[in-house]
PDB file of N, CA and C in Angstrom:
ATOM      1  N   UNK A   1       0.805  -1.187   0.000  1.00  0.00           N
ATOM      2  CA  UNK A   1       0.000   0.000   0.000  1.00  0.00           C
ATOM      3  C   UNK A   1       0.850   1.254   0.000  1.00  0.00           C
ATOM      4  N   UNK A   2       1.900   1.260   0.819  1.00  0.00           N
ATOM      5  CA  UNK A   2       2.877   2.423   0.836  1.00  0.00           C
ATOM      6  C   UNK A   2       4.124   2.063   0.904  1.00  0.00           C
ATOM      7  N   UNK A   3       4.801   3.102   0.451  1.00  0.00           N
ATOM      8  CA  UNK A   3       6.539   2.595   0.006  1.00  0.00           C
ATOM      9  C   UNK A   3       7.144   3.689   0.456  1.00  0.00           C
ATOM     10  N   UNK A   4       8.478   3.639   0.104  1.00  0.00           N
ATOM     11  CA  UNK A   4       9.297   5.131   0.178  1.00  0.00           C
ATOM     12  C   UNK A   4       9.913   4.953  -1.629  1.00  0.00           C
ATOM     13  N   UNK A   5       9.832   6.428  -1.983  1.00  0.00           N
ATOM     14  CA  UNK A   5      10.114   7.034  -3.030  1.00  0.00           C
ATOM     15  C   UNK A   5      11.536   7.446  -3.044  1.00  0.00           C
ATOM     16  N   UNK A   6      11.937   8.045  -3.655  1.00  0.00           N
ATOM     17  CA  UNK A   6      13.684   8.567  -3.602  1.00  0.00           C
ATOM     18  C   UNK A   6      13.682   9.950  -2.769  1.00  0.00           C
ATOM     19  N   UNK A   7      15.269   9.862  -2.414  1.00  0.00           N
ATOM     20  CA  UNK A   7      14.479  10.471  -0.893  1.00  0.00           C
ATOM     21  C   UNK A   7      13.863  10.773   0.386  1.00  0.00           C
ATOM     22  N   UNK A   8      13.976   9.138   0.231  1.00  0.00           N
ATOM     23  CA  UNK A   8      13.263   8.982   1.783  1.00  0.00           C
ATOM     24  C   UNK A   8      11.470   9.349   2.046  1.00  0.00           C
ATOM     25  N   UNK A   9      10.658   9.798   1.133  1.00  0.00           N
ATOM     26  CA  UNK A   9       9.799  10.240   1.085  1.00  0.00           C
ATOM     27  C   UNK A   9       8.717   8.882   0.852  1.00  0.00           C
ATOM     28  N   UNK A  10       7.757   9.015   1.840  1.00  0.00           N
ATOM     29  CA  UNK A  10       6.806   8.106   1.470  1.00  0.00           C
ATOM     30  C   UNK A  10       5.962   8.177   0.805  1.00  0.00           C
ATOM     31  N   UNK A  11       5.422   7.318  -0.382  1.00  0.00           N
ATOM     32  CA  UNK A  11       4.915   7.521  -1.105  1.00  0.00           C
ATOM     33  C   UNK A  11       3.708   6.497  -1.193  1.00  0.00           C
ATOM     34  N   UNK A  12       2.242   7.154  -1.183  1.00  0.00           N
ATOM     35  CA  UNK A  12       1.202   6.117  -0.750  1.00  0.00           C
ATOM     36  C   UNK A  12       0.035   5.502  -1.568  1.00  0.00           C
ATOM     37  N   UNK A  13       0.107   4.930  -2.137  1.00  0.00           N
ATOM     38  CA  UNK A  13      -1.169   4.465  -3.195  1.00  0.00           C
ATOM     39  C   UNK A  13      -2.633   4.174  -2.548  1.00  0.00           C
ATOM     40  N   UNK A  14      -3.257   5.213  -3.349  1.00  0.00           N
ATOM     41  CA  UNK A  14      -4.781   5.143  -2.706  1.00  0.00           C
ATOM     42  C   UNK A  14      -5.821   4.508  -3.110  1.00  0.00           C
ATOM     43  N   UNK A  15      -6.012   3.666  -2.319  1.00  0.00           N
ATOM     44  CA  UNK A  15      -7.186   2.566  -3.535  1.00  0.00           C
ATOM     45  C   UNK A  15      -8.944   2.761  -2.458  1.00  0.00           C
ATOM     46  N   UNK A  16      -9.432   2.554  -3.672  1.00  0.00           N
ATOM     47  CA  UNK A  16     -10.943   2.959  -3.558  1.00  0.00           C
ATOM     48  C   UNK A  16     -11.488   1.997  -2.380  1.00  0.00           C
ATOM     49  N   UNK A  17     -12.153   2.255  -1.240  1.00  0.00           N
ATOM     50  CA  UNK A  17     -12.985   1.787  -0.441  1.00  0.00           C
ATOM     51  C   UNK A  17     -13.867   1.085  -0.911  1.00  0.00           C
ATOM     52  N   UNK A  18     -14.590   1.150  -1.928  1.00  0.00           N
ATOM     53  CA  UNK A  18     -15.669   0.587  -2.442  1.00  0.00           C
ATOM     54  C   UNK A  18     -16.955   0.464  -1.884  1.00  0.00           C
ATOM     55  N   UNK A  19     -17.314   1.487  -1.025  1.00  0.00           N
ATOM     56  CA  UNK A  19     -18.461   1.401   0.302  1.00  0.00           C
ATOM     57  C   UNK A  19     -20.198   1.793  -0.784  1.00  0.00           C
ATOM     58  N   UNK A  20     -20.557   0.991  -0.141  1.00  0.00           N
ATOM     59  CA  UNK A  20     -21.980   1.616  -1.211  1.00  0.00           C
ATOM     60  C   UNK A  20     -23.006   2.259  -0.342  1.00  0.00           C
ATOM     61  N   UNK A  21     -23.401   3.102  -1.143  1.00  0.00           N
ATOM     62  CA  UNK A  21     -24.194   3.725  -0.538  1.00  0.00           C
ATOM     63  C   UNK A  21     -25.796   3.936  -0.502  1.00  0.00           C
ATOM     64  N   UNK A  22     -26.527   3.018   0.464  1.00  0.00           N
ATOM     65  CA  UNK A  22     -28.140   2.972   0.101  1.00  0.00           C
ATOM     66  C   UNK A  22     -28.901   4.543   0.384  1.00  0.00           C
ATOM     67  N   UNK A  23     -29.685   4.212  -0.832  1.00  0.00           N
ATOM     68  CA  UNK A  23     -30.535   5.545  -0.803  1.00  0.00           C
ATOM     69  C   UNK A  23     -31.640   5.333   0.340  1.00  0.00           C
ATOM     70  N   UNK A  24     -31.694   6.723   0.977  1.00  0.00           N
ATOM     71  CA  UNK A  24     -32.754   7.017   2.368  1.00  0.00           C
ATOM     72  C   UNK A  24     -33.602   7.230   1.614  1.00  0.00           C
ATOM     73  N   UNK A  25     -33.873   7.743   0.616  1.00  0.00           N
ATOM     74  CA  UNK A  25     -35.578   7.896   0.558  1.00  0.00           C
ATOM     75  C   UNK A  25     -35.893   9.071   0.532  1.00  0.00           C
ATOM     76  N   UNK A  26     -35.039  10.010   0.669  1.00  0.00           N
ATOM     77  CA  UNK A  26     -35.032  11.722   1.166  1.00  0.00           C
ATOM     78  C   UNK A  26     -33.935  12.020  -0.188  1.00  0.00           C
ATOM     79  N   UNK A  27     -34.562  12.829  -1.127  1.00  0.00           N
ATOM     80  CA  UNK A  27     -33.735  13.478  -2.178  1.00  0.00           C
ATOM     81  C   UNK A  27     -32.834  14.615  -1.891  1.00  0.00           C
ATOM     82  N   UNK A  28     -32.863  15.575  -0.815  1.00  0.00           N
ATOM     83  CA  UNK A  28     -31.958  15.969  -0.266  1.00  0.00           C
ATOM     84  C   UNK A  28     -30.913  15.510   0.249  1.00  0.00           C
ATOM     85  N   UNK A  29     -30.900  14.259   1.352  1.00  0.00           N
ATOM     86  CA  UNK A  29     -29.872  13.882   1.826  1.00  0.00           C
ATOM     87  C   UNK A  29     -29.391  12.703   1.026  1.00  0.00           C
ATOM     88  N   UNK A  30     -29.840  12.353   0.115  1.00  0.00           N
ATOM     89  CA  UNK A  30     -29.301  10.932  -1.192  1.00  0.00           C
ATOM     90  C   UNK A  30     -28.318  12.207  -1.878  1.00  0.00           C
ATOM     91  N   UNK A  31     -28.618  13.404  -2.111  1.00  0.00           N
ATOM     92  CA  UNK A  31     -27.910  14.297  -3.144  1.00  0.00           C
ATOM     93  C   UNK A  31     -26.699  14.128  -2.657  1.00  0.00           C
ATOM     94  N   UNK A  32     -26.858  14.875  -0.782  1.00  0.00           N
ATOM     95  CA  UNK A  32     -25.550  15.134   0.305  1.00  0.00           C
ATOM     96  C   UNK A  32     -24.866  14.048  -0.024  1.00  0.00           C
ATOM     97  N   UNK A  33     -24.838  13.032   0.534  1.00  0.00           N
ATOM     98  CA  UNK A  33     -24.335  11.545   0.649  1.00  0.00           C
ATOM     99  C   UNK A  33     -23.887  11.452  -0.513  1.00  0.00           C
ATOM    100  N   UNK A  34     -24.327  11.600  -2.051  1.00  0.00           N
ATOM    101  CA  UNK A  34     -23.495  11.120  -3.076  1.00  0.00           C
ATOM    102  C   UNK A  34     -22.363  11.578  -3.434  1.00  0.00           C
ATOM    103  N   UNK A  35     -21.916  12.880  -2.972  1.00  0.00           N
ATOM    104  CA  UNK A  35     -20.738  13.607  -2.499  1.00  0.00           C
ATOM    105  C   UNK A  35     -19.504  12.636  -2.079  1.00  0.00           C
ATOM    106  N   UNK A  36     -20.260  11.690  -1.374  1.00  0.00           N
ATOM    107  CA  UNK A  36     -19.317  10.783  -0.753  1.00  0.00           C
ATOM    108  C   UNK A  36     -18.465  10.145  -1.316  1.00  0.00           C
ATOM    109  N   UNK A  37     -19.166   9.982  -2.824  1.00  0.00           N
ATOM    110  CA  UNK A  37     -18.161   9.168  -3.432  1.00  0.00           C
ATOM    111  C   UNK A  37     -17.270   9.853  -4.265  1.00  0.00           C
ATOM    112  N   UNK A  38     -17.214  10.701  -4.073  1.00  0.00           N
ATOM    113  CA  UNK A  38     -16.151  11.722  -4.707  1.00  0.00           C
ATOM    114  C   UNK A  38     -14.432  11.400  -3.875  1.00  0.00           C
ATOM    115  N   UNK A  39     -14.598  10.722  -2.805  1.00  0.00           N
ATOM    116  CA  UNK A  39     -14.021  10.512  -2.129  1.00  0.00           C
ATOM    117  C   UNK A  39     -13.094   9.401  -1.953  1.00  0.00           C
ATOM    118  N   UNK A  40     -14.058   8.178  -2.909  1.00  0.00           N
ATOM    119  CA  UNK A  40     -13.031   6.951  -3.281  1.00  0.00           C
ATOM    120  C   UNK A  40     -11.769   7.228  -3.823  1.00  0.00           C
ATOM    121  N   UNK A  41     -10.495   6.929  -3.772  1.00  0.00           N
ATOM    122  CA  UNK A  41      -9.689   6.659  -4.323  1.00  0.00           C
ATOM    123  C   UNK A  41      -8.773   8.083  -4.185  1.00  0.00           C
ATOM    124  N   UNK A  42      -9.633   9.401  -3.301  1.00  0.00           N
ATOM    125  CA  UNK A  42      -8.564  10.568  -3.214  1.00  0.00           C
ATOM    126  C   UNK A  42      -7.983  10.186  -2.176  1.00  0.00           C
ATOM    127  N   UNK A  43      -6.405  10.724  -1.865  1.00  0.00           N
ATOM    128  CA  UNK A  43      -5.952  10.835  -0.619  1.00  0.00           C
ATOM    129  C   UNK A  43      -7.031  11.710   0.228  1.00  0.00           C
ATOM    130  N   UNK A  44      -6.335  11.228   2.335  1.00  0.00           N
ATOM    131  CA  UNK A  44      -7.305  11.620   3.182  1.00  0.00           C
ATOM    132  C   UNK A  44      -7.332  13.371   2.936  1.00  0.00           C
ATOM    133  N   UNK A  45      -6.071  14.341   2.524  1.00  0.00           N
ATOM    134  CA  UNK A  45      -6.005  15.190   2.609  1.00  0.00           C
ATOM    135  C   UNK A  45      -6.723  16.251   2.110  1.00  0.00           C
ATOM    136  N   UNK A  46      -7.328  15.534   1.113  1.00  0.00           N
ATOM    137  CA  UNK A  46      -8.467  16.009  -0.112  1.00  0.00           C
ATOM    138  C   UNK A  46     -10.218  15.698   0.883  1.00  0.00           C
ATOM    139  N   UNK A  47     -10.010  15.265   1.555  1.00  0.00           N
ATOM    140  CA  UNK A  47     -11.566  14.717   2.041  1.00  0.00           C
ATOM    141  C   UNK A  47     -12.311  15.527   3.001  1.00  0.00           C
ATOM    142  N   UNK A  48     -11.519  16.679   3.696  1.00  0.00           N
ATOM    143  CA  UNK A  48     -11.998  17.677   4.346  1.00  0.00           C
ATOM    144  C   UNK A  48     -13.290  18.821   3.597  1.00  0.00           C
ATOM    145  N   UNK A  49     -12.921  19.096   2.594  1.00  0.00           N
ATOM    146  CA  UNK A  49     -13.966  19.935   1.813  1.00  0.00           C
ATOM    147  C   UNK A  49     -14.735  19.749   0.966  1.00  0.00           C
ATOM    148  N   UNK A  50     -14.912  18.412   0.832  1.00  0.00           N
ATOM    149  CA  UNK A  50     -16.328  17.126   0.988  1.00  0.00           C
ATOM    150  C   UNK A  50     -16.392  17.044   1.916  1.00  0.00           C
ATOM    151  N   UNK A  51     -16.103  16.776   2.791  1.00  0.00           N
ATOM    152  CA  UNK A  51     -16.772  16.207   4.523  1.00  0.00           C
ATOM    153  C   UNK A  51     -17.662  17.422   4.634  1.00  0.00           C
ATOM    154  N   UNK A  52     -16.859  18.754   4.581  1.00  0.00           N
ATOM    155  CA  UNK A  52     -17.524  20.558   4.928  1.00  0.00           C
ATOM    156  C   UNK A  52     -18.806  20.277   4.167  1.00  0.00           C
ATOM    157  N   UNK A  53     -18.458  20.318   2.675  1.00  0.00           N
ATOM    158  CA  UNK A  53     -19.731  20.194   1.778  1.00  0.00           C
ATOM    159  C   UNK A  53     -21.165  19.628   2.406  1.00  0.00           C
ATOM    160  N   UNK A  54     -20.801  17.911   2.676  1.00  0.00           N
ATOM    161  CA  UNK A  54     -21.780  17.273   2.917  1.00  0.00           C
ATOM    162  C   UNK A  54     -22.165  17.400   3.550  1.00  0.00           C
ATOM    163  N   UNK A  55     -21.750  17.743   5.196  1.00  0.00           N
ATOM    164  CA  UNK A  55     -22.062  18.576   6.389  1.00  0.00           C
ATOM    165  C   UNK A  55     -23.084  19.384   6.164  1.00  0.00           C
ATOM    166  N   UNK A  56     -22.927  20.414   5.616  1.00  0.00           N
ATOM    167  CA  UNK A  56     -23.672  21.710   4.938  1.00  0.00           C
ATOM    168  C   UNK A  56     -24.578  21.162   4.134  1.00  0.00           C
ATOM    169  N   UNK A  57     -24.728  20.192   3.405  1.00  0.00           N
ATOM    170  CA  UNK A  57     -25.883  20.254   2.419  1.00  0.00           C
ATOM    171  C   UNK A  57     -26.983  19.859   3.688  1.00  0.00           C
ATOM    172  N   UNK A  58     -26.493  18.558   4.531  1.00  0.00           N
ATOM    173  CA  UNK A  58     -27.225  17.820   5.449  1.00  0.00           C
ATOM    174  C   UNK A  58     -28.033  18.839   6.394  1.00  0.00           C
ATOM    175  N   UNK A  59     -26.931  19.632   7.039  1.00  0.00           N
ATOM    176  CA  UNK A  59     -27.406  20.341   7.802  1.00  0.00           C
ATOM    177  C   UNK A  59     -28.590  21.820   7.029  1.00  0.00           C
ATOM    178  N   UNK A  60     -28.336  21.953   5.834  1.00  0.00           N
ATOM    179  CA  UNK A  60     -29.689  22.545   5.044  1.00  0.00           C
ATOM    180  C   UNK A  60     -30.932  21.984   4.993  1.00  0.00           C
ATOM    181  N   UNK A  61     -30.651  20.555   4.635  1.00  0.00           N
ATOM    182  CA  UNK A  61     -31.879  19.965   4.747  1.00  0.00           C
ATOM    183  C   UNK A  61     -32.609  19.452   5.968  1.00  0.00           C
ATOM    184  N   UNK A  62     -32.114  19.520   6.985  1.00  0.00           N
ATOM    185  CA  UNK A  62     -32.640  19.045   8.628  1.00  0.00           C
ATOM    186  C   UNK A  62     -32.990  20.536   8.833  1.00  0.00           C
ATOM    187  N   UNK A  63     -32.575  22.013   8.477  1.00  0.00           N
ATOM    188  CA  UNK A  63     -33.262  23.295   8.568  1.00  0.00           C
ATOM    189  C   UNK A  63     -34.526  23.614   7.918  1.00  0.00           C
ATOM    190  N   UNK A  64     -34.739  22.811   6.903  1.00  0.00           N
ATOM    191  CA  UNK A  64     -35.684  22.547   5.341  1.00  0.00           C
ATOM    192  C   UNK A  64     -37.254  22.166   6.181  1.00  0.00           C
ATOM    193  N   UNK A  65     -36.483  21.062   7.128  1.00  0.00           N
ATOM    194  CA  UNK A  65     -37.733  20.180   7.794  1.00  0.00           C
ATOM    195  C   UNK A  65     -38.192  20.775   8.442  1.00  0.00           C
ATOM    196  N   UNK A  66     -37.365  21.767   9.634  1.00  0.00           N
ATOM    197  CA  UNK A  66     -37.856  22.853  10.535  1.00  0.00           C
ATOM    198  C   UNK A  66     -38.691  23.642   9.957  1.00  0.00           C
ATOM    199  N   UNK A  67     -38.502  24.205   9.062  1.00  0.00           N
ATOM    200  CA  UNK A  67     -39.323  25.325   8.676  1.00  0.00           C
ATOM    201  C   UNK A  67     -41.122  25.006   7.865  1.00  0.00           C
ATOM    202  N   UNK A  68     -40.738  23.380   7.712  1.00  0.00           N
ATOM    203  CA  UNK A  68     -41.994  23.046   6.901  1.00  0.00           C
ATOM    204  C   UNK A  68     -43.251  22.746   8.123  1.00  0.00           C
TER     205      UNK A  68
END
């Protein structure tokens, strides 16, 4: 999975999770959640502003419900 490169530098191959994801039933939060898979196969360092994203869409739509 990980090696060292020249240099001494580690170097890490990122392979896809493959996690699936069942639809809730709620077209708002199926949208959030599909975000998720944007996520297979990037390094962890990349996964923070998807995590923010999905956070935020989720938390729009649990405000969505309040107001209805």
């Amino acid at each position: 999975m990980s090696g060292t490169s020249e240099g001494g530098a580690r170097a890490e191959t990122v392979e896809p999770l493959g996690v699936e994801l069942l639809p809730t039933g709620h077209p708002g939060v199926d949208a959030g959640l599909a975000r998720l898979d944007a996520l297979d196969g990037v390094p962890a360092e990349a996964h923070v502003a998807v995590y923010e994203d999905v956070h935020q869409r989720l938390a729009d739509t649990l405000a969505a419900l309040d107001q209805e």
